[in-house]
Protein backbone atom coordinates (compact mmCIF):
# COMPACT_ATOMS: atom_id res chain seq x y z
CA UNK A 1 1.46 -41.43 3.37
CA UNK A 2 1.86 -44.87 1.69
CA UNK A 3 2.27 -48.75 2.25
CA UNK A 4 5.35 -50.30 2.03
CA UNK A 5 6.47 -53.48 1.01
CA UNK A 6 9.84 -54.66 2.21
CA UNK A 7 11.27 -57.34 -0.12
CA UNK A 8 15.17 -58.64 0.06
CA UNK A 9 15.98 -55.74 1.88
CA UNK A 10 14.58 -53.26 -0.97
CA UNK A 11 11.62 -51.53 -0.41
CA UNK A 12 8.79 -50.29 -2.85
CA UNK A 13 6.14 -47.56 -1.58
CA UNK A 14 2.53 -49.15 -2.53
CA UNK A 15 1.31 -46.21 -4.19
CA UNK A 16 0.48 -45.68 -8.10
CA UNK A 17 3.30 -43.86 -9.34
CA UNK A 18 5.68 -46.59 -8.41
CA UNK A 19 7.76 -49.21 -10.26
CA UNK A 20 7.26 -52.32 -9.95
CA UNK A 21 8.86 -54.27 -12.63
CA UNK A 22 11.34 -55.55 -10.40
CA UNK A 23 9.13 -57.06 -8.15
CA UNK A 24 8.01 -61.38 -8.55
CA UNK A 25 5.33 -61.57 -11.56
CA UNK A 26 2.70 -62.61 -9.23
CA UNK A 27 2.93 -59.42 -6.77
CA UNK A 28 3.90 -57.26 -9.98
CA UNK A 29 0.71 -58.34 -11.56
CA UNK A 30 -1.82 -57.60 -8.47
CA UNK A 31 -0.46 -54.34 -7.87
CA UNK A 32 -0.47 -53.27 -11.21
CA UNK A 33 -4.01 -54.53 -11.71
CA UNK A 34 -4.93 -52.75 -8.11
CA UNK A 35 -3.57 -49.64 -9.39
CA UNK A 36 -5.15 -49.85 -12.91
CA UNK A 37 -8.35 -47.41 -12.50
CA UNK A 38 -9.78 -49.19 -15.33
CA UNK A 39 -9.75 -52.16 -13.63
CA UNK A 40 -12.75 -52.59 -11.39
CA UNK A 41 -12.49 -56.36 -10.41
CA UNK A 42 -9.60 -59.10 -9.34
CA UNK A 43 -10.12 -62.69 -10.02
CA UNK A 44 -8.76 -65.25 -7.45
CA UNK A 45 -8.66 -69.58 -7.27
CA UNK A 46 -10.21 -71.94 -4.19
CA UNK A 47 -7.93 -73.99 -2.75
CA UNK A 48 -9.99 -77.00 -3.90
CA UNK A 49 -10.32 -78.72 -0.50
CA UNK A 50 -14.46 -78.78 -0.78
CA UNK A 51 -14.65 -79.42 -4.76
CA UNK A 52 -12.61 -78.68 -8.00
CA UNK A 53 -10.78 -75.03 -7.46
CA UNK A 54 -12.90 -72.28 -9.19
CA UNK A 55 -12.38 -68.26 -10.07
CA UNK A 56 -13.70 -66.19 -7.94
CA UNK A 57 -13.95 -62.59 -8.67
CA UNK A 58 -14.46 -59.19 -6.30
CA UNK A 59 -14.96 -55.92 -6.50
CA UNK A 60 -12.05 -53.38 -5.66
CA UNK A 61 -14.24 -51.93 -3.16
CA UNK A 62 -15.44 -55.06 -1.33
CA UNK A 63 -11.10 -56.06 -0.85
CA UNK A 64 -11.31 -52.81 0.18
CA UNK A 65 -13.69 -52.59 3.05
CA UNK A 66 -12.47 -56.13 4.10
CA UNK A 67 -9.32 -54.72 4.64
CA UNK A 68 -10.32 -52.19 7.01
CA UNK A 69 -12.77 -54.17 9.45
CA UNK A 70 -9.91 -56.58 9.79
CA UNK A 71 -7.48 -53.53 11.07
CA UNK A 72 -10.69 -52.11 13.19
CA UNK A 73 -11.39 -55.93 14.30
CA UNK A 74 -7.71 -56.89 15.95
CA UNK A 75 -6.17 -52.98 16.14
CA UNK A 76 -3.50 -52.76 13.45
CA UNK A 77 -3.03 -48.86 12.07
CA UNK A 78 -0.78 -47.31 10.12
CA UNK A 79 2.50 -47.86 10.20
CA UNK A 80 2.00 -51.77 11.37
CA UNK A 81 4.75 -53.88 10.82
CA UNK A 82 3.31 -57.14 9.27
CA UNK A 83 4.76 -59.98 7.75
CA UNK A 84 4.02 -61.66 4.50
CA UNK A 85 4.25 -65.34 4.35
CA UNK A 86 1.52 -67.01 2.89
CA UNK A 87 0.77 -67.23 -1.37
CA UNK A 88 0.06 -64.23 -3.05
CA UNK A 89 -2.84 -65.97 -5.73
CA UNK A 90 -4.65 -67.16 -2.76
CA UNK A 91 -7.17 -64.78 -1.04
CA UNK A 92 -5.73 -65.28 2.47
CA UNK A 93 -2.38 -64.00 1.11
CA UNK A 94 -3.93 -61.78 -1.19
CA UNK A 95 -5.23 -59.83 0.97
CA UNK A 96 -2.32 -59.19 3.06
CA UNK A 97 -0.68 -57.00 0.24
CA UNK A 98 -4.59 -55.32 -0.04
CA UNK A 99 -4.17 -54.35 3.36
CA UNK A 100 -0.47 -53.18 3.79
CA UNK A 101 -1.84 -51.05 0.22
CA UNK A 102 -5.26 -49.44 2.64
CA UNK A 103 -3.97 -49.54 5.75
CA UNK A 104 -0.36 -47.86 5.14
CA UNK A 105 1.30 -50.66 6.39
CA UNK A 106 4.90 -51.59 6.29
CA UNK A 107 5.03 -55.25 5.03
CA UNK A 108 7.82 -57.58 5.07
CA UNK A 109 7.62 -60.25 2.46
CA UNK A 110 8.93 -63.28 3.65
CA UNK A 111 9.01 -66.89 1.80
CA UNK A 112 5.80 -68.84 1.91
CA UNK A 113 6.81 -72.09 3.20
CA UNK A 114 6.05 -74.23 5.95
CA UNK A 115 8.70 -73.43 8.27
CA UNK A 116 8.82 -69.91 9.61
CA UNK A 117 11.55 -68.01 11.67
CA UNK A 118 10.27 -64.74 12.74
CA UNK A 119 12.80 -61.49 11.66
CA UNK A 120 15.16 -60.72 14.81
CA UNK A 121 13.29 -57.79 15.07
CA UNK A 122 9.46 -59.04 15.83
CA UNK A 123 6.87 -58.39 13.85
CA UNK A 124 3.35 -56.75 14.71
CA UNK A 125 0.96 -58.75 13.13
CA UNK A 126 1.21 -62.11 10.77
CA UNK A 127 -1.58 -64.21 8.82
CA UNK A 128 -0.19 -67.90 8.58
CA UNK A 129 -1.87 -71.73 8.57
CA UNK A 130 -1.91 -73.74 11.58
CA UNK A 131 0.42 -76.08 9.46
CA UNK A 132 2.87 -73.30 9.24
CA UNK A 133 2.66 -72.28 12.96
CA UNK A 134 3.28 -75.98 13.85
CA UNK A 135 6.16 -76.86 11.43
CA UNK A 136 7.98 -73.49 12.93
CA UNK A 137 6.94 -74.85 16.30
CA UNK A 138 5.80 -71.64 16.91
CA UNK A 139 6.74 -68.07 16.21
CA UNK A 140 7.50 -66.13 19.14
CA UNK A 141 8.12 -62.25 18.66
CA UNK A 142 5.09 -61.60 17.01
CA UNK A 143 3.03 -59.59 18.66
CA UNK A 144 -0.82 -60.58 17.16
CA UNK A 145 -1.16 -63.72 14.84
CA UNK A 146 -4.09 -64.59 12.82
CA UNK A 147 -4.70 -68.33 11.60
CA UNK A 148 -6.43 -69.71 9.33
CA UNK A 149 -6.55 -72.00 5.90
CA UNK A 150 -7.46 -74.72 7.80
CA UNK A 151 -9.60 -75.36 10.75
CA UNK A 152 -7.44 -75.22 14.43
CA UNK A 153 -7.13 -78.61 16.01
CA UNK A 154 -5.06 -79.74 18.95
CA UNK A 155 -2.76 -77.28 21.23
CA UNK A 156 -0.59 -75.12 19.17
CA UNK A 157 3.09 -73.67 19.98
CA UNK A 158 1.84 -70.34 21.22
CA UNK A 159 4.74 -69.10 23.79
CA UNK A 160 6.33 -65.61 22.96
CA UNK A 161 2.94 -64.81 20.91
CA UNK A 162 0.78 -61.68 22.18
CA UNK A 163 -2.62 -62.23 20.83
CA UNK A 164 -3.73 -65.26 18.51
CA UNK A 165 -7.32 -65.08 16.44
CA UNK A 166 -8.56 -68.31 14.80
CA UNK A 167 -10.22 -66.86 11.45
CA UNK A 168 -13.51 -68.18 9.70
CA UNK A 169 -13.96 -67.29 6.12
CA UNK A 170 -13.34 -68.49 2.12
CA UNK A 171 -12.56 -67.33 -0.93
CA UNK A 172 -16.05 -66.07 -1.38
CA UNK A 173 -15.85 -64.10 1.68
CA UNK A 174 -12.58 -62.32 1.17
CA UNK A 175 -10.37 -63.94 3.21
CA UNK A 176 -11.88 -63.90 6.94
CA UNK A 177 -15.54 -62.47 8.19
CA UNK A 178 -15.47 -63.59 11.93
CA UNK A 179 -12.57 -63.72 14.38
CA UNK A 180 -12.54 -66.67 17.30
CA UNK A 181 -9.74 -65.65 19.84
CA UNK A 182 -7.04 -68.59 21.25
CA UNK A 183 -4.69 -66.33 23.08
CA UNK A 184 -4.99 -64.91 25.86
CA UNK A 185 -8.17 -66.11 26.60
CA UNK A 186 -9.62 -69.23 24.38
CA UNK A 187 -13.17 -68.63 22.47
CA UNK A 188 -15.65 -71.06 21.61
CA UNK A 189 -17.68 -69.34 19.25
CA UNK A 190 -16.66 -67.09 16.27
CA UNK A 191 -17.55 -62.99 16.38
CA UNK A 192 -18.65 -61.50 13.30
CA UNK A 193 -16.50 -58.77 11.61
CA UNK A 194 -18.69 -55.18 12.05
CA UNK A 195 -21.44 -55.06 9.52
CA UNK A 196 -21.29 -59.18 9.19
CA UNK A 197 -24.59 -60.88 10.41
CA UNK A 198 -24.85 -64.60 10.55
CA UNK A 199 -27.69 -67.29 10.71
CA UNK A 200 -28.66 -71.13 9.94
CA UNK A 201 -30.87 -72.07 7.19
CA UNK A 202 -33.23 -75.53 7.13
CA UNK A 203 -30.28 -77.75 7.22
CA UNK A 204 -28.28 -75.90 10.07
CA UNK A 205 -25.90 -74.58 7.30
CA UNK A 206 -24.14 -70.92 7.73
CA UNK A 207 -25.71 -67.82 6.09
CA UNK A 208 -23.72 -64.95 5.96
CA UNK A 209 -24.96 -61.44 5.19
CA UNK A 210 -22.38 -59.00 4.55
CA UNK A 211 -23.15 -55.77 2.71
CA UNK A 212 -19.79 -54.81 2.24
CA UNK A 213 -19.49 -57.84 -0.19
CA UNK A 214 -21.75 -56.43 -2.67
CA UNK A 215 -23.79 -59.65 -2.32
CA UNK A 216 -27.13 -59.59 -0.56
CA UNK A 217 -25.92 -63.06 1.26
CA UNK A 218 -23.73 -65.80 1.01
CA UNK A 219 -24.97 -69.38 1.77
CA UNK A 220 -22.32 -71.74 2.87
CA UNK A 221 -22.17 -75.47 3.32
CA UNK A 222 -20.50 -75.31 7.02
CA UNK A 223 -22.97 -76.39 9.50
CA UNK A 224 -22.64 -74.65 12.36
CA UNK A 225 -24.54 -73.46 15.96
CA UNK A 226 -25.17 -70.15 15.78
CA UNK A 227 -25.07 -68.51 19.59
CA UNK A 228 -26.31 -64.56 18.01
CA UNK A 229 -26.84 -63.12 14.89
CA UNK A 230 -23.20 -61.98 15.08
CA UNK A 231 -21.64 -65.27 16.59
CA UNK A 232 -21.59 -69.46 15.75
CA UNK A 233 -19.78 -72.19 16.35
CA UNK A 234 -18.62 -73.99 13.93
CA UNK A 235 -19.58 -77.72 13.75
CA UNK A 236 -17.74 -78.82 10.26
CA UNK A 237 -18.73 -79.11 6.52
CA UNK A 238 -22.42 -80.42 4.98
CA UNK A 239 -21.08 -82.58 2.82
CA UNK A 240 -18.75 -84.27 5.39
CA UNK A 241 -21.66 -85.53 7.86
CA UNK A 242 -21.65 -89.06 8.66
CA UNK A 243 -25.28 -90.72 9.14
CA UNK A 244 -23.93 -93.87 11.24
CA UNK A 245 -27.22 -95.90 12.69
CA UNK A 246 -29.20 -92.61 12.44
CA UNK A 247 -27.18 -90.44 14.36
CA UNK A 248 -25.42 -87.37 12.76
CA UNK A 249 -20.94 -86.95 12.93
CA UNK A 250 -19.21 -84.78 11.99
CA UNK A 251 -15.96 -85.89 10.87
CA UNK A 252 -14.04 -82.15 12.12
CA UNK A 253 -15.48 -82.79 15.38
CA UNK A 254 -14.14 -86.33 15.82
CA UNK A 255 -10.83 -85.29 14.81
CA UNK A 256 -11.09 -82.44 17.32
CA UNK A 257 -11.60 -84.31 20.23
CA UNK A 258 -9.13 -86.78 19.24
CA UNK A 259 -6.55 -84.76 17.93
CA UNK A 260 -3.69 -85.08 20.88
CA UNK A 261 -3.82 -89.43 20.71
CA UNK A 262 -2.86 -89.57 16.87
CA UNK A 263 0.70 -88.50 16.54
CA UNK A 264 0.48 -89.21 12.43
CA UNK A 265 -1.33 -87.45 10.27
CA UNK A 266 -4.81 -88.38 9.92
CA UNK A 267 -8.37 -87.66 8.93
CA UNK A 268 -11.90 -89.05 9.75
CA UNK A 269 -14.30 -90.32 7.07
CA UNK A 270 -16.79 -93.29 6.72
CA UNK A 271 -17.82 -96.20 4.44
CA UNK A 272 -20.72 -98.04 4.06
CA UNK A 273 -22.18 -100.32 6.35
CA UNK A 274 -24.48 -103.14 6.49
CA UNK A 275 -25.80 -102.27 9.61
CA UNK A 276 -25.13 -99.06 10.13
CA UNK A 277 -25.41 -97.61 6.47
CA UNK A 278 -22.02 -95.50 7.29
CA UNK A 279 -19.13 -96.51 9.97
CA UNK A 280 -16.69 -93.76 11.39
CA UNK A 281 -13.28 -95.12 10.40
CA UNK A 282 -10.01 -93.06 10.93
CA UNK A 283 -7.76 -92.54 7.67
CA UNK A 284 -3.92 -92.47 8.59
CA UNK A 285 -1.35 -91.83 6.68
CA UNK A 286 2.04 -94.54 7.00
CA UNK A 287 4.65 -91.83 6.10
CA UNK A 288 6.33 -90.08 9.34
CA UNK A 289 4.53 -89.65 12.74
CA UNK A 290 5.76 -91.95 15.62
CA UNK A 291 2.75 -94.30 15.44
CA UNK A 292 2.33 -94.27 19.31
CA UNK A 293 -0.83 -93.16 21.51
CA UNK A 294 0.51 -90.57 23.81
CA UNK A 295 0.65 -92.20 26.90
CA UNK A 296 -1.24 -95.40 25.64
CA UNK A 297 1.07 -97.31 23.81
CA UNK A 298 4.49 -96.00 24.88
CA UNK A 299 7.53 -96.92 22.35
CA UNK A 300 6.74 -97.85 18.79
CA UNK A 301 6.97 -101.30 17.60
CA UNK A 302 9.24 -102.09 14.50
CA UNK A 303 6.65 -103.12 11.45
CA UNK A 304 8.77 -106.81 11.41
CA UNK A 305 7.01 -107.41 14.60
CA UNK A 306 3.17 -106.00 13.77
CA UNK A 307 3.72 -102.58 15.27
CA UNK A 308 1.01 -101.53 13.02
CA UNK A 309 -1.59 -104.14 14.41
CA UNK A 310 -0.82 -103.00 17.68
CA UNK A 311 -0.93 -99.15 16.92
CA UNK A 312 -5.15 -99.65 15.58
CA UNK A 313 -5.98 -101.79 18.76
CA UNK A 314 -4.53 -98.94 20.82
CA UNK A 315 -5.94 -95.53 18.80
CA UNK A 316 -9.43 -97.28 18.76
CA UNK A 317 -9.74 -98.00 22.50
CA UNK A 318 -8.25 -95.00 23.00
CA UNK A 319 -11.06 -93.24 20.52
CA UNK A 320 -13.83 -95.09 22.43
CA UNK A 321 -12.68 -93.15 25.93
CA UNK A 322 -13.21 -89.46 24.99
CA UNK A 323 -16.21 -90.46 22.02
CA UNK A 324 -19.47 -91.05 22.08
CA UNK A 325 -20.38 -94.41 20.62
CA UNK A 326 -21.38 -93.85 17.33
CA UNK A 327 -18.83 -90.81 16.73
CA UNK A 328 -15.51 -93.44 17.43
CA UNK A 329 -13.93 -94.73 14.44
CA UNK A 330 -14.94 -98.53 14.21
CA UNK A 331 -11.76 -98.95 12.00
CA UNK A 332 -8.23 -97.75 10.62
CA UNK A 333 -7.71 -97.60 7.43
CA UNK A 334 -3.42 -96.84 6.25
CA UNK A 335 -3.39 -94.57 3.13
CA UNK A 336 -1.24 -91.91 1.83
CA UNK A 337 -2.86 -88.38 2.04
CA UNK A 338 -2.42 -85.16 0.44
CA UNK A 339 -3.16 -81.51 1.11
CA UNK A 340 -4.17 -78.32 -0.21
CA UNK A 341 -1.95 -75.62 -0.99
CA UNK A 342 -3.25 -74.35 1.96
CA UNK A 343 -2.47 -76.92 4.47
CA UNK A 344 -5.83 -78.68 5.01
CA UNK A 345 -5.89 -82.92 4.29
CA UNK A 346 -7.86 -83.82 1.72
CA UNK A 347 -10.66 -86.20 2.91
CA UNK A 348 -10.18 -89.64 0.61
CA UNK A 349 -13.92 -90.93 -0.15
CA UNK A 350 -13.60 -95.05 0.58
């Protein structure tokens, strides 16, 4: 028995003796390249959201084994009916086709874009960005949803959804290596993948040791808490920390906390300081958003009458309530931001 992959209402069986000239170039290409004994090897891009995008390449045998813990790690057998939407040159999407291929899935290709509308049918299991879920404002009749691209912030548009998983992982990893579960109960730490052990070097930064990479270990630059060798929680990125009068932010834990009062899109950085060598200050972008503080401010103001000025007074007092001192932004700073391919904002250095 083999995969399938359901495209336009065709399907293709995701064996070897198949044709597959009819299929996009960028599917065509990985299958044929999957199916190619002499090739040993794929070759995959970053997104670019920590540095300039690189190649990474893995073994056949690594894609694999990833493959399988994930069906082992959130029960999805043969015959699971999955659905496709995220970029097939990225590893997250990627591996979706890897494991309809090893798992004899049947796989639905839908269109990777932001907005989603689940088949009339349901689906069994889909791997999609926050940004994604959000846009569709939610995707109910799918029975187990795994997110990731981008870290989870804020409540999400979970109703009609089984089981949600938050996933940790990179390009490096093969897509995910530890699960965190949202729905039905709501994790705080991530659990490791089988065969995945975790730990914390000098700096508090994530060390992962997975065999089944064919790398002896893998040393990140997330800092994170880890709880056992097979769970952490994750704190944010080493090169985001903020050293504000001594005392150590980080930037994905500000905009954790203060995700629900910002209703534009936004991100938390610094800039120097006199004082302080580094001040918190919250980046927002102008374009869209309703510019209010849920329940602070109440209706917007027009921008002929200061709105704006009004809008900073009310985010940073609002900030100050749920932060500690040194972790509120001091500041708001309007500026136009972009995003990965993936979803994730792109932290502007000021």
């Amino acid at each position: 028995m083999a995969g399938s992959l359901i495209l336009e209402n065709r399907e293709w069986l995701l064996e070897e003796n198949e044709d597959f000239s009819d299929l996009p170039l960028d599917i065509r290409r990985m299958l044929v390249a999957w199916f190619d004994p002499q090739v040993d090897e794929l070759s995959f891009m970053t997104s670019g959201s920590t540095g300039e995008p690189k190649s990474v390449r893995h073994a056949k045998s690594a894609m694999r084994e990833s493959a399988i813990r994930t069906g082992e790690a959130l029960e999805l057998g043969r015959g699971t009916r999955a659905w496709w939407v995220l970029p097939p040159h990225f590893i997250g999407g990627a591996m979706m086709l890897i494991r309809a291929i090893v798992l004899e899935w049947q796989l639905h290709a839908g269109t990777p874009q932001s907005k989603l509308k689940v088949p009339p049918s349901g689906m069994d299991f889909c791997a999609c960005t926050p940004m994604q879920l959000r846009s569709s404002g939610g995707l109910p009749g799918v029975s187990k949803l795994l997110l990731g691209g981008s870290p989870v912030n804020g409540p999400l548009p979970l109703h009609g959804i089984g089981r949600v998983w938050e996933g940790f992982g990179m390009t490096e990893t093969i897509s995910h290596i530890a699960l965190r579960e949202l729905k039905p109960i709501q994790e705080e730490a991530f659990q490791c993948v089988r065969g995945v052990a975790v730990r914390e070097d000098e700096e508090g930064c994530l060390i992962v040791q997975a065999p089944h990479l064919t790398v002896e270990e893998i040393r990140t630059r997330d800092q994170v808490k880890c709880w056992t060798s097979g769970s952490f929680e994750w704190l944010g990125r080493q090169d985001h920390v903020i050293n504000s009068g001594g005392i150590k932010v980080h930037p994905e834990q500000v905009e954790k906390a203060i995700h629900d009062l910002i209703k534009r899109p936004f991100v938390v950085t610094s800039r120097a300081h006199a004082v302080l060598g580094q001040e918190v200050i919250l980046v927002v972008d102008p374009r869209g958003g309703s510019g209010d503080v849920s329940s602070v401010m109440g209706d917007e103001r027009s921008e002929r009458k200061g709105w704006k000025g009004e809008a900073v007074k009310n985010w940073l007092e609002a900030t100050r309530r749920v932060l500690p001192k040194h972790h509120a932004p001091r500041a708001v700073v309007w500026m136009e931001l972009n995003q990965t391919p993936t979803g994730k904002w792109i932290r502007p250095r000021l």
